[in-house]
N, C-alpha and C. Protein backbone atom coordinates (compact mmCIF):
# COMPACT_ATOMS: atom_id res chain seq x y z
N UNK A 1 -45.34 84.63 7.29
CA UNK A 1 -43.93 84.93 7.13
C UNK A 1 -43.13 83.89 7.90
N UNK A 2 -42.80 83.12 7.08
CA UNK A 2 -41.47 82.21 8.09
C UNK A 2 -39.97 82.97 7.62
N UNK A 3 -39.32 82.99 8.82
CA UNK A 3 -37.97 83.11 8.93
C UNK A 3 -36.69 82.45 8.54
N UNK A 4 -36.20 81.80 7.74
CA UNK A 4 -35.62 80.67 7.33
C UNK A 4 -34.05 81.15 8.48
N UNK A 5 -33.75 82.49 8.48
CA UNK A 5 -32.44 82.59 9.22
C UNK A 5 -32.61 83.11 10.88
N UNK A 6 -32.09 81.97 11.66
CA UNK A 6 -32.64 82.37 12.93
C UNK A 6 -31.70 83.41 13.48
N UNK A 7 -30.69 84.31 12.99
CA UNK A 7 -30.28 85.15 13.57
C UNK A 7 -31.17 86.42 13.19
N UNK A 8 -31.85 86.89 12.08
CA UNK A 8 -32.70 87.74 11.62
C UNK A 8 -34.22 88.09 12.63
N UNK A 9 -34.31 89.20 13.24
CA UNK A 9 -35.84 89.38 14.12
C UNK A 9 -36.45 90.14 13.36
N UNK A 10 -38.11 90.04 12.95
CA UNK A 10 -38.62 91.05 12.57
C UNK A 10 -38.53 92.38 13.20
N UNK A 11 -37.81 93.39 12.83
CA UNK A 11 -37.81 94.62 13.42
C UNK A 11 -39.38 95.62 13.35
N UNK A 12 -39.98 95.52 12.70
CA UNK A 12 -41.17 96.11 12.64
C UNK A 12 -42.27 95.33 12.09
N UNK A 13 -43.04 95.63 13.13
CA UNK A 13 -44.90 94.26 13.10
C UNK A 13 -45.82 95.37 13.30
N UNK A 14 -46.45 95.49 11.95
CA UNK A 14 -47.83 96.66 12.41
C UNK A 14 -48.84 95.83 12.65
N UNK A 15 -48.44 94.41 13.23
CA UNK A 15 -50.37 93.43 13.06
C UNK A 15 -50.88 93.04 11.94
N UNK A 16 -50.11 92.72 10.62
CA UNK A 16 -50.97 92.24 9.60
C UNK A 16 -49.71 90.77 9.18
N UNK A 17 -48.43 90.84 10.11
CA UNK A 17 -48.17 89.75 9.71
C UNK A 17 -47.29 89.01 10.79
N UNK A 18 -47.39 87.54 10.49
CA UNK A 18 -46.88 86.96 11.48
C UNK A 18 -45.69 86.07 11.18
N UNK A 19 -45.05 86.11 11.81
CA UNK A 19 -43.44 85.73 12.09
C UNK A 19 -43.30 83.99 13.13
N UNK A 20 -43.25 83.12 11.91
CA UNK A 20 -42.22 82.18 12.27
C UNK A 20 -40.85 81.76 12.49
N UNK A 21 -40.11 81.32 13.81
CA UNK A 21 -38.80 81.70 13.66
C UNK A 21 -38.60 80.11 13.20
N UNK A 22 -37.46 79.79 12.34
CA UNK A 22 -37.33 78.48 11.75
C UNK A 22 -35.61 78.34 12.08
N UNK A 23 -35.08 77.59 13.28
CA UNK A 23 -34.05 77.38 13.63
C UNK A 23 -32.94 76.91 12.16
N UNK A 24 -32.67 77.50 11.03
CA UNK A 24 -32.27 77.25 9.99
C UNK A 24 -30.81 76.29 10.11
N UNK A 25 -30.08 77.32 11.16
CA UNK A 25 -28.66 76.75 11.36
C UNK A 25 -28.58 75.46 12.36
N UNK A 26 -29.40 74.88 13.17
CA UNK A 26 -29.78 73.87 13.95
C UNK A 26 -30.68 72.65 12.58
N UNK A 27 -30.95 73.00 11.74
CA UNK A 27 -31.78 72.36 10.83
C UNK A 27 -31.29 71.35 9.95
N UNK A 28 -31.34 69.77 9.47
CA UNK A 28 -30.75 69.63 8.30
C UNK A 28 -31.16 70.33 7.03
N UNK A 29 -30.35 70.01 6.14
CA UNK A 29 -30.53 70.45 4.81
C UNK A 29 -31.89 70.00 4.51
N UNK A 30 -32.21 68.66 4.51
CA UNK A 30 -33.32 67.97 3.84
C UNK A 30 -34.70 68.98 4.85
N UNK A 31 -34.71 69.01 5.76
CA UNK A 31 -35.81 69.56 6.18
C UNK A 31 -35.65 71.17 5.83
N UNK A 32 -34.93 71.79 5.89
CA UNK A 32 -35.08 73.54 4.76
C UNK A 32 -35.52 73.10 3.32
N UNK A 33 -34.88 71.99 2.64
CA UNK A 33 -35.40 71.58 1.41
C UNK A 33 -37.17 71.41 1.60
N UNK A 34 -37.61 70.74 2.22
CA UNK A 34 -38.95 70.81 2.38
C UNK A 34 -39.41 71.98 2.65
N UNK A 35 -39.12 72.52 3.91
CA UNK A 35 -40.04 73.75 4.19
C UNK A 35 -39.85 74.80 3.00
N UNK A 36 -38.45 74.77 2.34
CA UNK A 36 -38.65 75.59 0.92
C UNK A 36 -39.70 75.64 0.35
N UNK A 37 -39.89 74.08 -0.18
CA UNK A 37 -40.73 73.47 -0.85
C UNK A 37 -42.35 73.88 -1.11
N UNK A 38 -42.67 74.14 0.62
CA UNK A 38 -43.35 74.77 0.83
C UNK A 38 -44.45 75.88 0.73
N UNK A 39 -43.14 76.83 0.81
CA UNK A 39 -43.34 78.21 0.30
C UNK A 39 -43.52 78.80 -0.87
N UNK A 40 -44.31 79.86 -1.24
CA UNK A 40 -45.22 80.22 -2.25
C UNK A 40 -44.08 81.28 -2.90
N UNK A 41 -43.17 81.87 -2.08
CA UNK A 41 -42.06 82.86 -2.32
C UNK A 41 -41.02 82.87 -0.94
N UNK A 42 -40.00 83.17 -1.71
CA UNK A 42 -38.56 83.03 -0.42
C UNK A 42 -37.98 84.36 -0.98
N UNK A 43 -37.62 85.13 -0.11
CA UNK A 43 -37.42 86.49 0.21
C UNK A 43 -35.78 86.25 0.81
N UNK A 44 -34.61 86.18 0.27
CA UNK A 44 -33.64 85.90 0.88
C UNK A 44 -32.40 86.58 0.43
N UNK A 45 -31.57 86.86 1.59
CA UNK A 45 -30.13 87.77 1.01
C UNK A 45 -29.21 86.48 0.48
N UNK A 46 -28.31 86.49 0.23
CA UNK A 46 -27.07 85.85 -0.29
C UNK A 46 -26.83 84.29 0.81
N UNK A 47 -27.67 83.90 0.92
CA UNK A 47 -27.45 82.27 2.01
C UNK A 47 -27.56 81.41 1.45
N UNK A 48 -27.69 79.99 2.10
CA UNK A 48 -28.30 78.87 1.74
C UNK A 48 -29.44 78.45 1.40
N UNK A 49 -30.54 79.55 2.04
CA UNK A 49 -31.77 79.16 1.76
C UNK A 49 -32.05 79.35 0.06
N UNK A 50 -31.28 80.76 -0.06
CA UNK A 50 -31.26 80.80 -1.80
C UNK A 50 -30.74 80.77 -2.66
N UNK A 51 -29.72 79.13 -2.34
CA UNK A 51 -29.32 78.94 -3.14
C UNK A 51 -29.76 77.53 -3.33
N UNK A 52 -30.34 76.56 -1.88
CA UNK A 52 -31.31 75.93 -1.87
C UNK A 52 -32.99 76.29 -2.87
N UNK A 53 -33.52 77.37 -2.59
CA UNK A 53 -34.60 77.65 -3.54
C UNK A 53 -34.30 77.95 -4.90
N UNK A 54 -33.03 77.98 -5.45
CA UNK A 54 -33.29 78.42 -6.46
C UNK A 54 -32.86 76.58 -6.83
N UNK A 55 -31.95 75.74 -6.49
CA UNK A 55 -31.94 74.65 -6.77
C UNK A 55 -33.18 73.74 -7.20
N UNK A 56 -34.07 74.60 -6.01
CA UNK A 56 -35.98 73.96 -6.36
C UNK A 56 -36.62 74.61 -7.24
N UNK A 57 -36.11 75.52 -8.05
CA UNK A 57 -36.73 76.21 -8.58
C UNK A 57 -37.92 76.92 -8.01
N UNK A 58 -37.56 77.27 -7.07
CA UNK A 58 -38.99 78.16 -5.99
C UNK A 58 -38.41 79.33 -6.58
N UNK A 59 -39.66 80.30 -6.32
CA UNK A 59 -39.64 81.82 -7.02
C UNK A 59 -38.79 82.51 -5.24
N UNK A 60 -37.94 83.30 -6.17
CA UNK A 60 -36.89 83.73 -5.03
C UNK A 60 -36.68 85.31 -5.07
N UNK A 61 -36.76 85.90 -4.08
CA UNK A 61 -36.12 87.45 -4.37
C UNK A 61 -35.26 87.46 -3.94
N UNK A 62 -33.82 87.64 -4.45
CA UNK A 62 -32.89 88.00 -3.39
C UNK A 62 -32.23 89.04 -2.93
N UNK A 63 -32.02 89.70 -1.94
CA UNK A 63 -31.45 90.86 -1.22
C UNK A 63 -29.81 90.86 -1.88
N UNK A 64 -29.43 92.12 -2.06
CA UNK A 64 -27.87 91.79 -2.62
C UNK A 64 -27.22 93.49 -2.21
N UNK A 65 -26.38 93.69 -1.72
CA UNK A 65 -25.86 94.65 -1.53
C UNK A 65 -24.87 95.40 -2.94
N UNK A 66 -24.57 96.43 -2.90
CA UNK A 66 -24.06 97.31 -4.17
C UNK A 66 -22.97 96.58 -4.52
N UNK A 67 -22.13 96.03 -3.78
CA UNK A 67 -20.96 94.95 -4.26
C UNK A 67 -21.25 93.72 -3.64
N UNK A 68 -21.84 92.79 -4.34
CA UNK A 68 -22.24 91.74 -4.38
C UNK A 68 -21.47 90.40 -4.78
N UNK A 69 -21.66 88.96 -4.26
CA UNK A 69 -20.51 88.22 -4.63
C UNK A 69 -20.66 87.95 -6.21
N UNK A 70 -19.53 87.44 -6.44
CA UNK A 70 -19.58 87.32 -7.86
C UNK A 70 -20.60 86.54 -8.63
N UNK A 71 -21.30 85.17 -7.17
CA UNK A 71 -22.05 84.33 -7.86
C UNK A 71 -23.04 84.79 -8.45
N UNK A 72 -24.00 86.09 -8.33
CA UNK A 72 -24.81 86.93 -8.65
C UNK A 72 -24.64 87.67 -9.75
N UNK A 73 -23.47 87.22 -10.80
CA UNK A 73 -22.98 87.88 -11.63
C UNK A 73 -24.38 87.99 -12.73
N UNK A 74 -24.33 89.10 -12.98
CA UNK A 74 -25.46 89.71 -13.68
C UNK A 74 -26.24 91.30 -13.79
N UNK A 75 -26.48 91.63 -15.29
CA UNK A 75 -26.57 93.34 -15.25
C UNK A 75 -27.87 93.82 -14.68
N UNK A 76 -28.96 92.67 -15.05
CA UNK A 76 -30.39 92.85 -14.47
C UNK A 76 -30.68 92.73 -13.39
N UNK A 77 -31.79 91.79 -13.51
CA UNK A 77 -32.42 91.59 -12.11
C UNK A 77 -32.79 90.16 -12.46
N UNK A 78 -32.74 89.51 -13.38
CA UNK A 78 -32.14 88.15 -13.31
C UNK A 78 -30.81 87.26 -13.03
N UNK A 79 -30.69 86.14 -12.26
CA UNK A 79 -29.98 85.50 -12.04
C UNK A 79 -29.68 84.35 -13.38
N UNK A 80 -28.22 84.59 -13.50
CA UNK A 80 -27.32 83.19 -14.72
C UNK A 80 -27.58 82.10 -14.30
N UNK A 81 -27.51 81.77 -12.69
CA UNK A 81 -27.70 80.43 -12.22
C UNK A 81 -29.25 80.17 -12.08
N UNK A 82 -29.97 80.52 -11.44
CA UNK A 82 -31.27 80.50 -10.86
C UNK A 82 -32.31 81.30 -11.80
N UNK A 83 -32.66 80.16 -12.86
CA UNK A 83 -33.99 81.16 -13.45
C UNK A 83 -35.13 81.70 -12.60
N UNK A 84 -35.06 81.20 -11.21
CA UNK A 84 -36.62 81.10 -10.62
C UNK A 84 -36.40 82.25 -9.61
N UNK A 85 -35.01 83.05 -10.10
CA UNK A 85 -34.54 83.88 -9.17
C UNK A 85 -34.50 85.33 -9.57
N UNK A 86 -35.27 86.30 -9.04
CA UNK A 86 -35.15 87.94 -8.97
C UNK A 86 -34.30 88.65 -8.05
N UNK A 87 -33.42 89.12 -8.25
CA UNK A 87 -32.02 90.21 -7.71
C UNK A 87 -32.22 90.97 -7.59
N UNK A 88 -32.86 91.77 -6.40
CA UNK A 88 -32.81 92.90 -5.96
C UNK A 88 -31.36 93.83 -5.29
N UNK A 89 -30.69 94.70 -5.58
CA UNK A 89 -29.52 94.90 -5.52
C UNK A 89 -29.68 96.71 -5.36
N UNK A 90 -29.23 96.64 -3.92
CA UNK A 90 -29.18 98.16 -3.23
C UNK A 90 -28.23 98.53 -4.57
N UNK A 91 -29.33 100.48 -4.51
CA UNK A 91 -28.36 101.25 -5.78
C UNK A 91 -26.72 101.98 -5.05
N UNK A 92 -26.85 101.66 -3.61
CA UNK A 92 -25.42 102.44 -2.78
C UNK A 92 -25.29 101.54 -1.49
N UNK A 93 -23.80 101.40 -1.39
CA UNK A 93 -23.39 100.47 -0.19
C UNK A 93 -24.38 100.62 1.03
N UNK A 94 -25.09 99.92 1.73
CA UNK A 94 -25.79 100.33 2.90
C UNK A 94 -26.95 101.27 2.90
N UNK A 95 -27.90 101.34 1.21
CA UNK A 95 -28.85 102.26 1.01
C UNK A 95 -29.56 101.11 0.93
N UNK A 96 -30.61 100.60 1.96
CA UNK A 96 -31.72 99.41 1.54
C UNK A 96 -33.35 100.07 1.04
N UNK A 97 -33.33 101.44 1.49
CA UNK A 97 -34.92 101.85 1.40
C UNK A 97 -35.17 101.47 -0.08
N UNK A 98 -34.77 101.66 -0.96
CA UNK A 98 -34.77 101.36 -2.08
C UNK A 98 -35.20 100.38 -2.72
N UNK A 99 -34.42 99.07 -2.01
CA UNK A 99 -34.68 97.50 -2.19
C UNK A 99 -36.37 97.24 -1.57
N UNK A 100 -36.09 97.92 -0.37
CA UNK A 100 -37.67 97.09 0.29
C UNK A 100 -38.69 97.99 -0.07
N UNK A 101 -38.41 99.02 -0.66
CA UNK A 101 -39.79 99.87 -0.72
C UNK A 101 -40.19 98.83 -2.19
N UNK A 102 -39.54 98.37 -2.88
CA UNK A 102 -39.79 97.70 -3.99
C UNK A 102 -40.20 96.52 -3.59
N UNK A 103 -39.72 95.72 -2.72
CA UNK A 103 -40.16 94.06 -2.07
C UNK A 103 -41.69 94.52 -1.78
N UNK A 104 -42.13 95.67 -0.91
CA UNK A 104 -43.32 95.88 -0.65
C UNK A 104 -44.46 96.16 -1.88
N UNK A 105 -43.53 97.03 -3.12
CA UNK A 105 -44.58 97.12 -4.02
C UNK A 105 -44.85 95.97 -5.03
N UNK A 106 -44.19 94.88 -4.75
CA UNK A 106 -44.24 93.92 -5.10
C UNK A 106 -44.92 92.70 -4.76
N UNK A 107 -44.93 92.91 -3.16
CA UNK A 107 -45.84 91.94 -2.35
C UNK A 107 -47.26 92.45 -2.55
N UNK A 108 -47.46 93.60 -2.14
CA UNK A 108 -49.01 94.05 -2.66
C UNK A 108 -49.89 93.49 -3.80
N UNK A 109 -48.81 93.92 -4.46
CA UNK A 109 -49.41 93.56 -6.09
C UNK A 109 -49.53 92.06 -6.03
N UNK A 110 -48.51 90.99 -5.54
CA UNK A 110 -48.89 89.96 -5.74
C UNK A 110 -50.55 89.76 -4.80
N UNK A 111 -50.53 90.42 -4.01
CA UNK A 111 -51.62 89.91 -2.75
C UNK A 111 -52.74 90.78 -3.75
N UNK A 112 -53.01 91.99 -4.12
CA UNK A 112 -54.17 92.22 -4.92
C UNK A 112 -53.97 90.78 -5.96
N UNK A 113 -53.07 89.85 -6.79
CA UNK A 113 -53.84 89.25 -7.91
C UNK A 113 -54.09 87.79 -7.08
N UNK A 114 -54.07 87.82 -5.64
CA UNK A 114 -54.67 86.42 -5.05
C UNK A 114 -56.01 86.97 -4.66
């Protein structure tokens, strides 16, 4: 797990994963462009990092709250701008269980087909 936003702490570690903090806002662009690059999946709310990954076409989830900016304009869970991009979008202002219980059944599944 790398961190792309250094104000974000993992709030809960049961021991199966580990946390890189990646000084994002101290960082140039070109080096987040790489470490994007990198990465196998970017897990990100409404920033730079994903709007950087979706520029790379890296596979992206993004976090989006019930009123969301307009750039996210869209009825699904696809993004207009970012084909390489999945929109996850709380169903009520400040209801996230929803969003991550789905990021999790999602990560599983990817980790059972590796």
């Amino acid at each position: 797990f790398v961190n792309l936003d250094s104000e974000i702490s993992l709030l809960k570690n049961d021991g199966w994963l580990t946390q890189i903090k990646f000084p994002a806002v101290e960082t140039p662009l070109v080096n987040l462009s790489g470490l994007i690059q990198s990465l196998d999946l970017i897990i990100a709310e409404d920033s730079l990092a994903a709007y950087v990954a979706g520029a790379l076409e890296k596979p992206t989830w993004v976090v989006l709250p019930r009123h969301y900016s307009w750039v996210w304009i869209a009825d699904g869970v696809d993004s207009s701008w970012y084909p390489s991009h999945q929109l996850l979008k709380a169903d009520q202002q400040n209801q996230w269980d929803g969003v991550f219980s789905k990021i999790m059944e999602q990560l599983v599944s990817l980790a059972v087909e590796e």
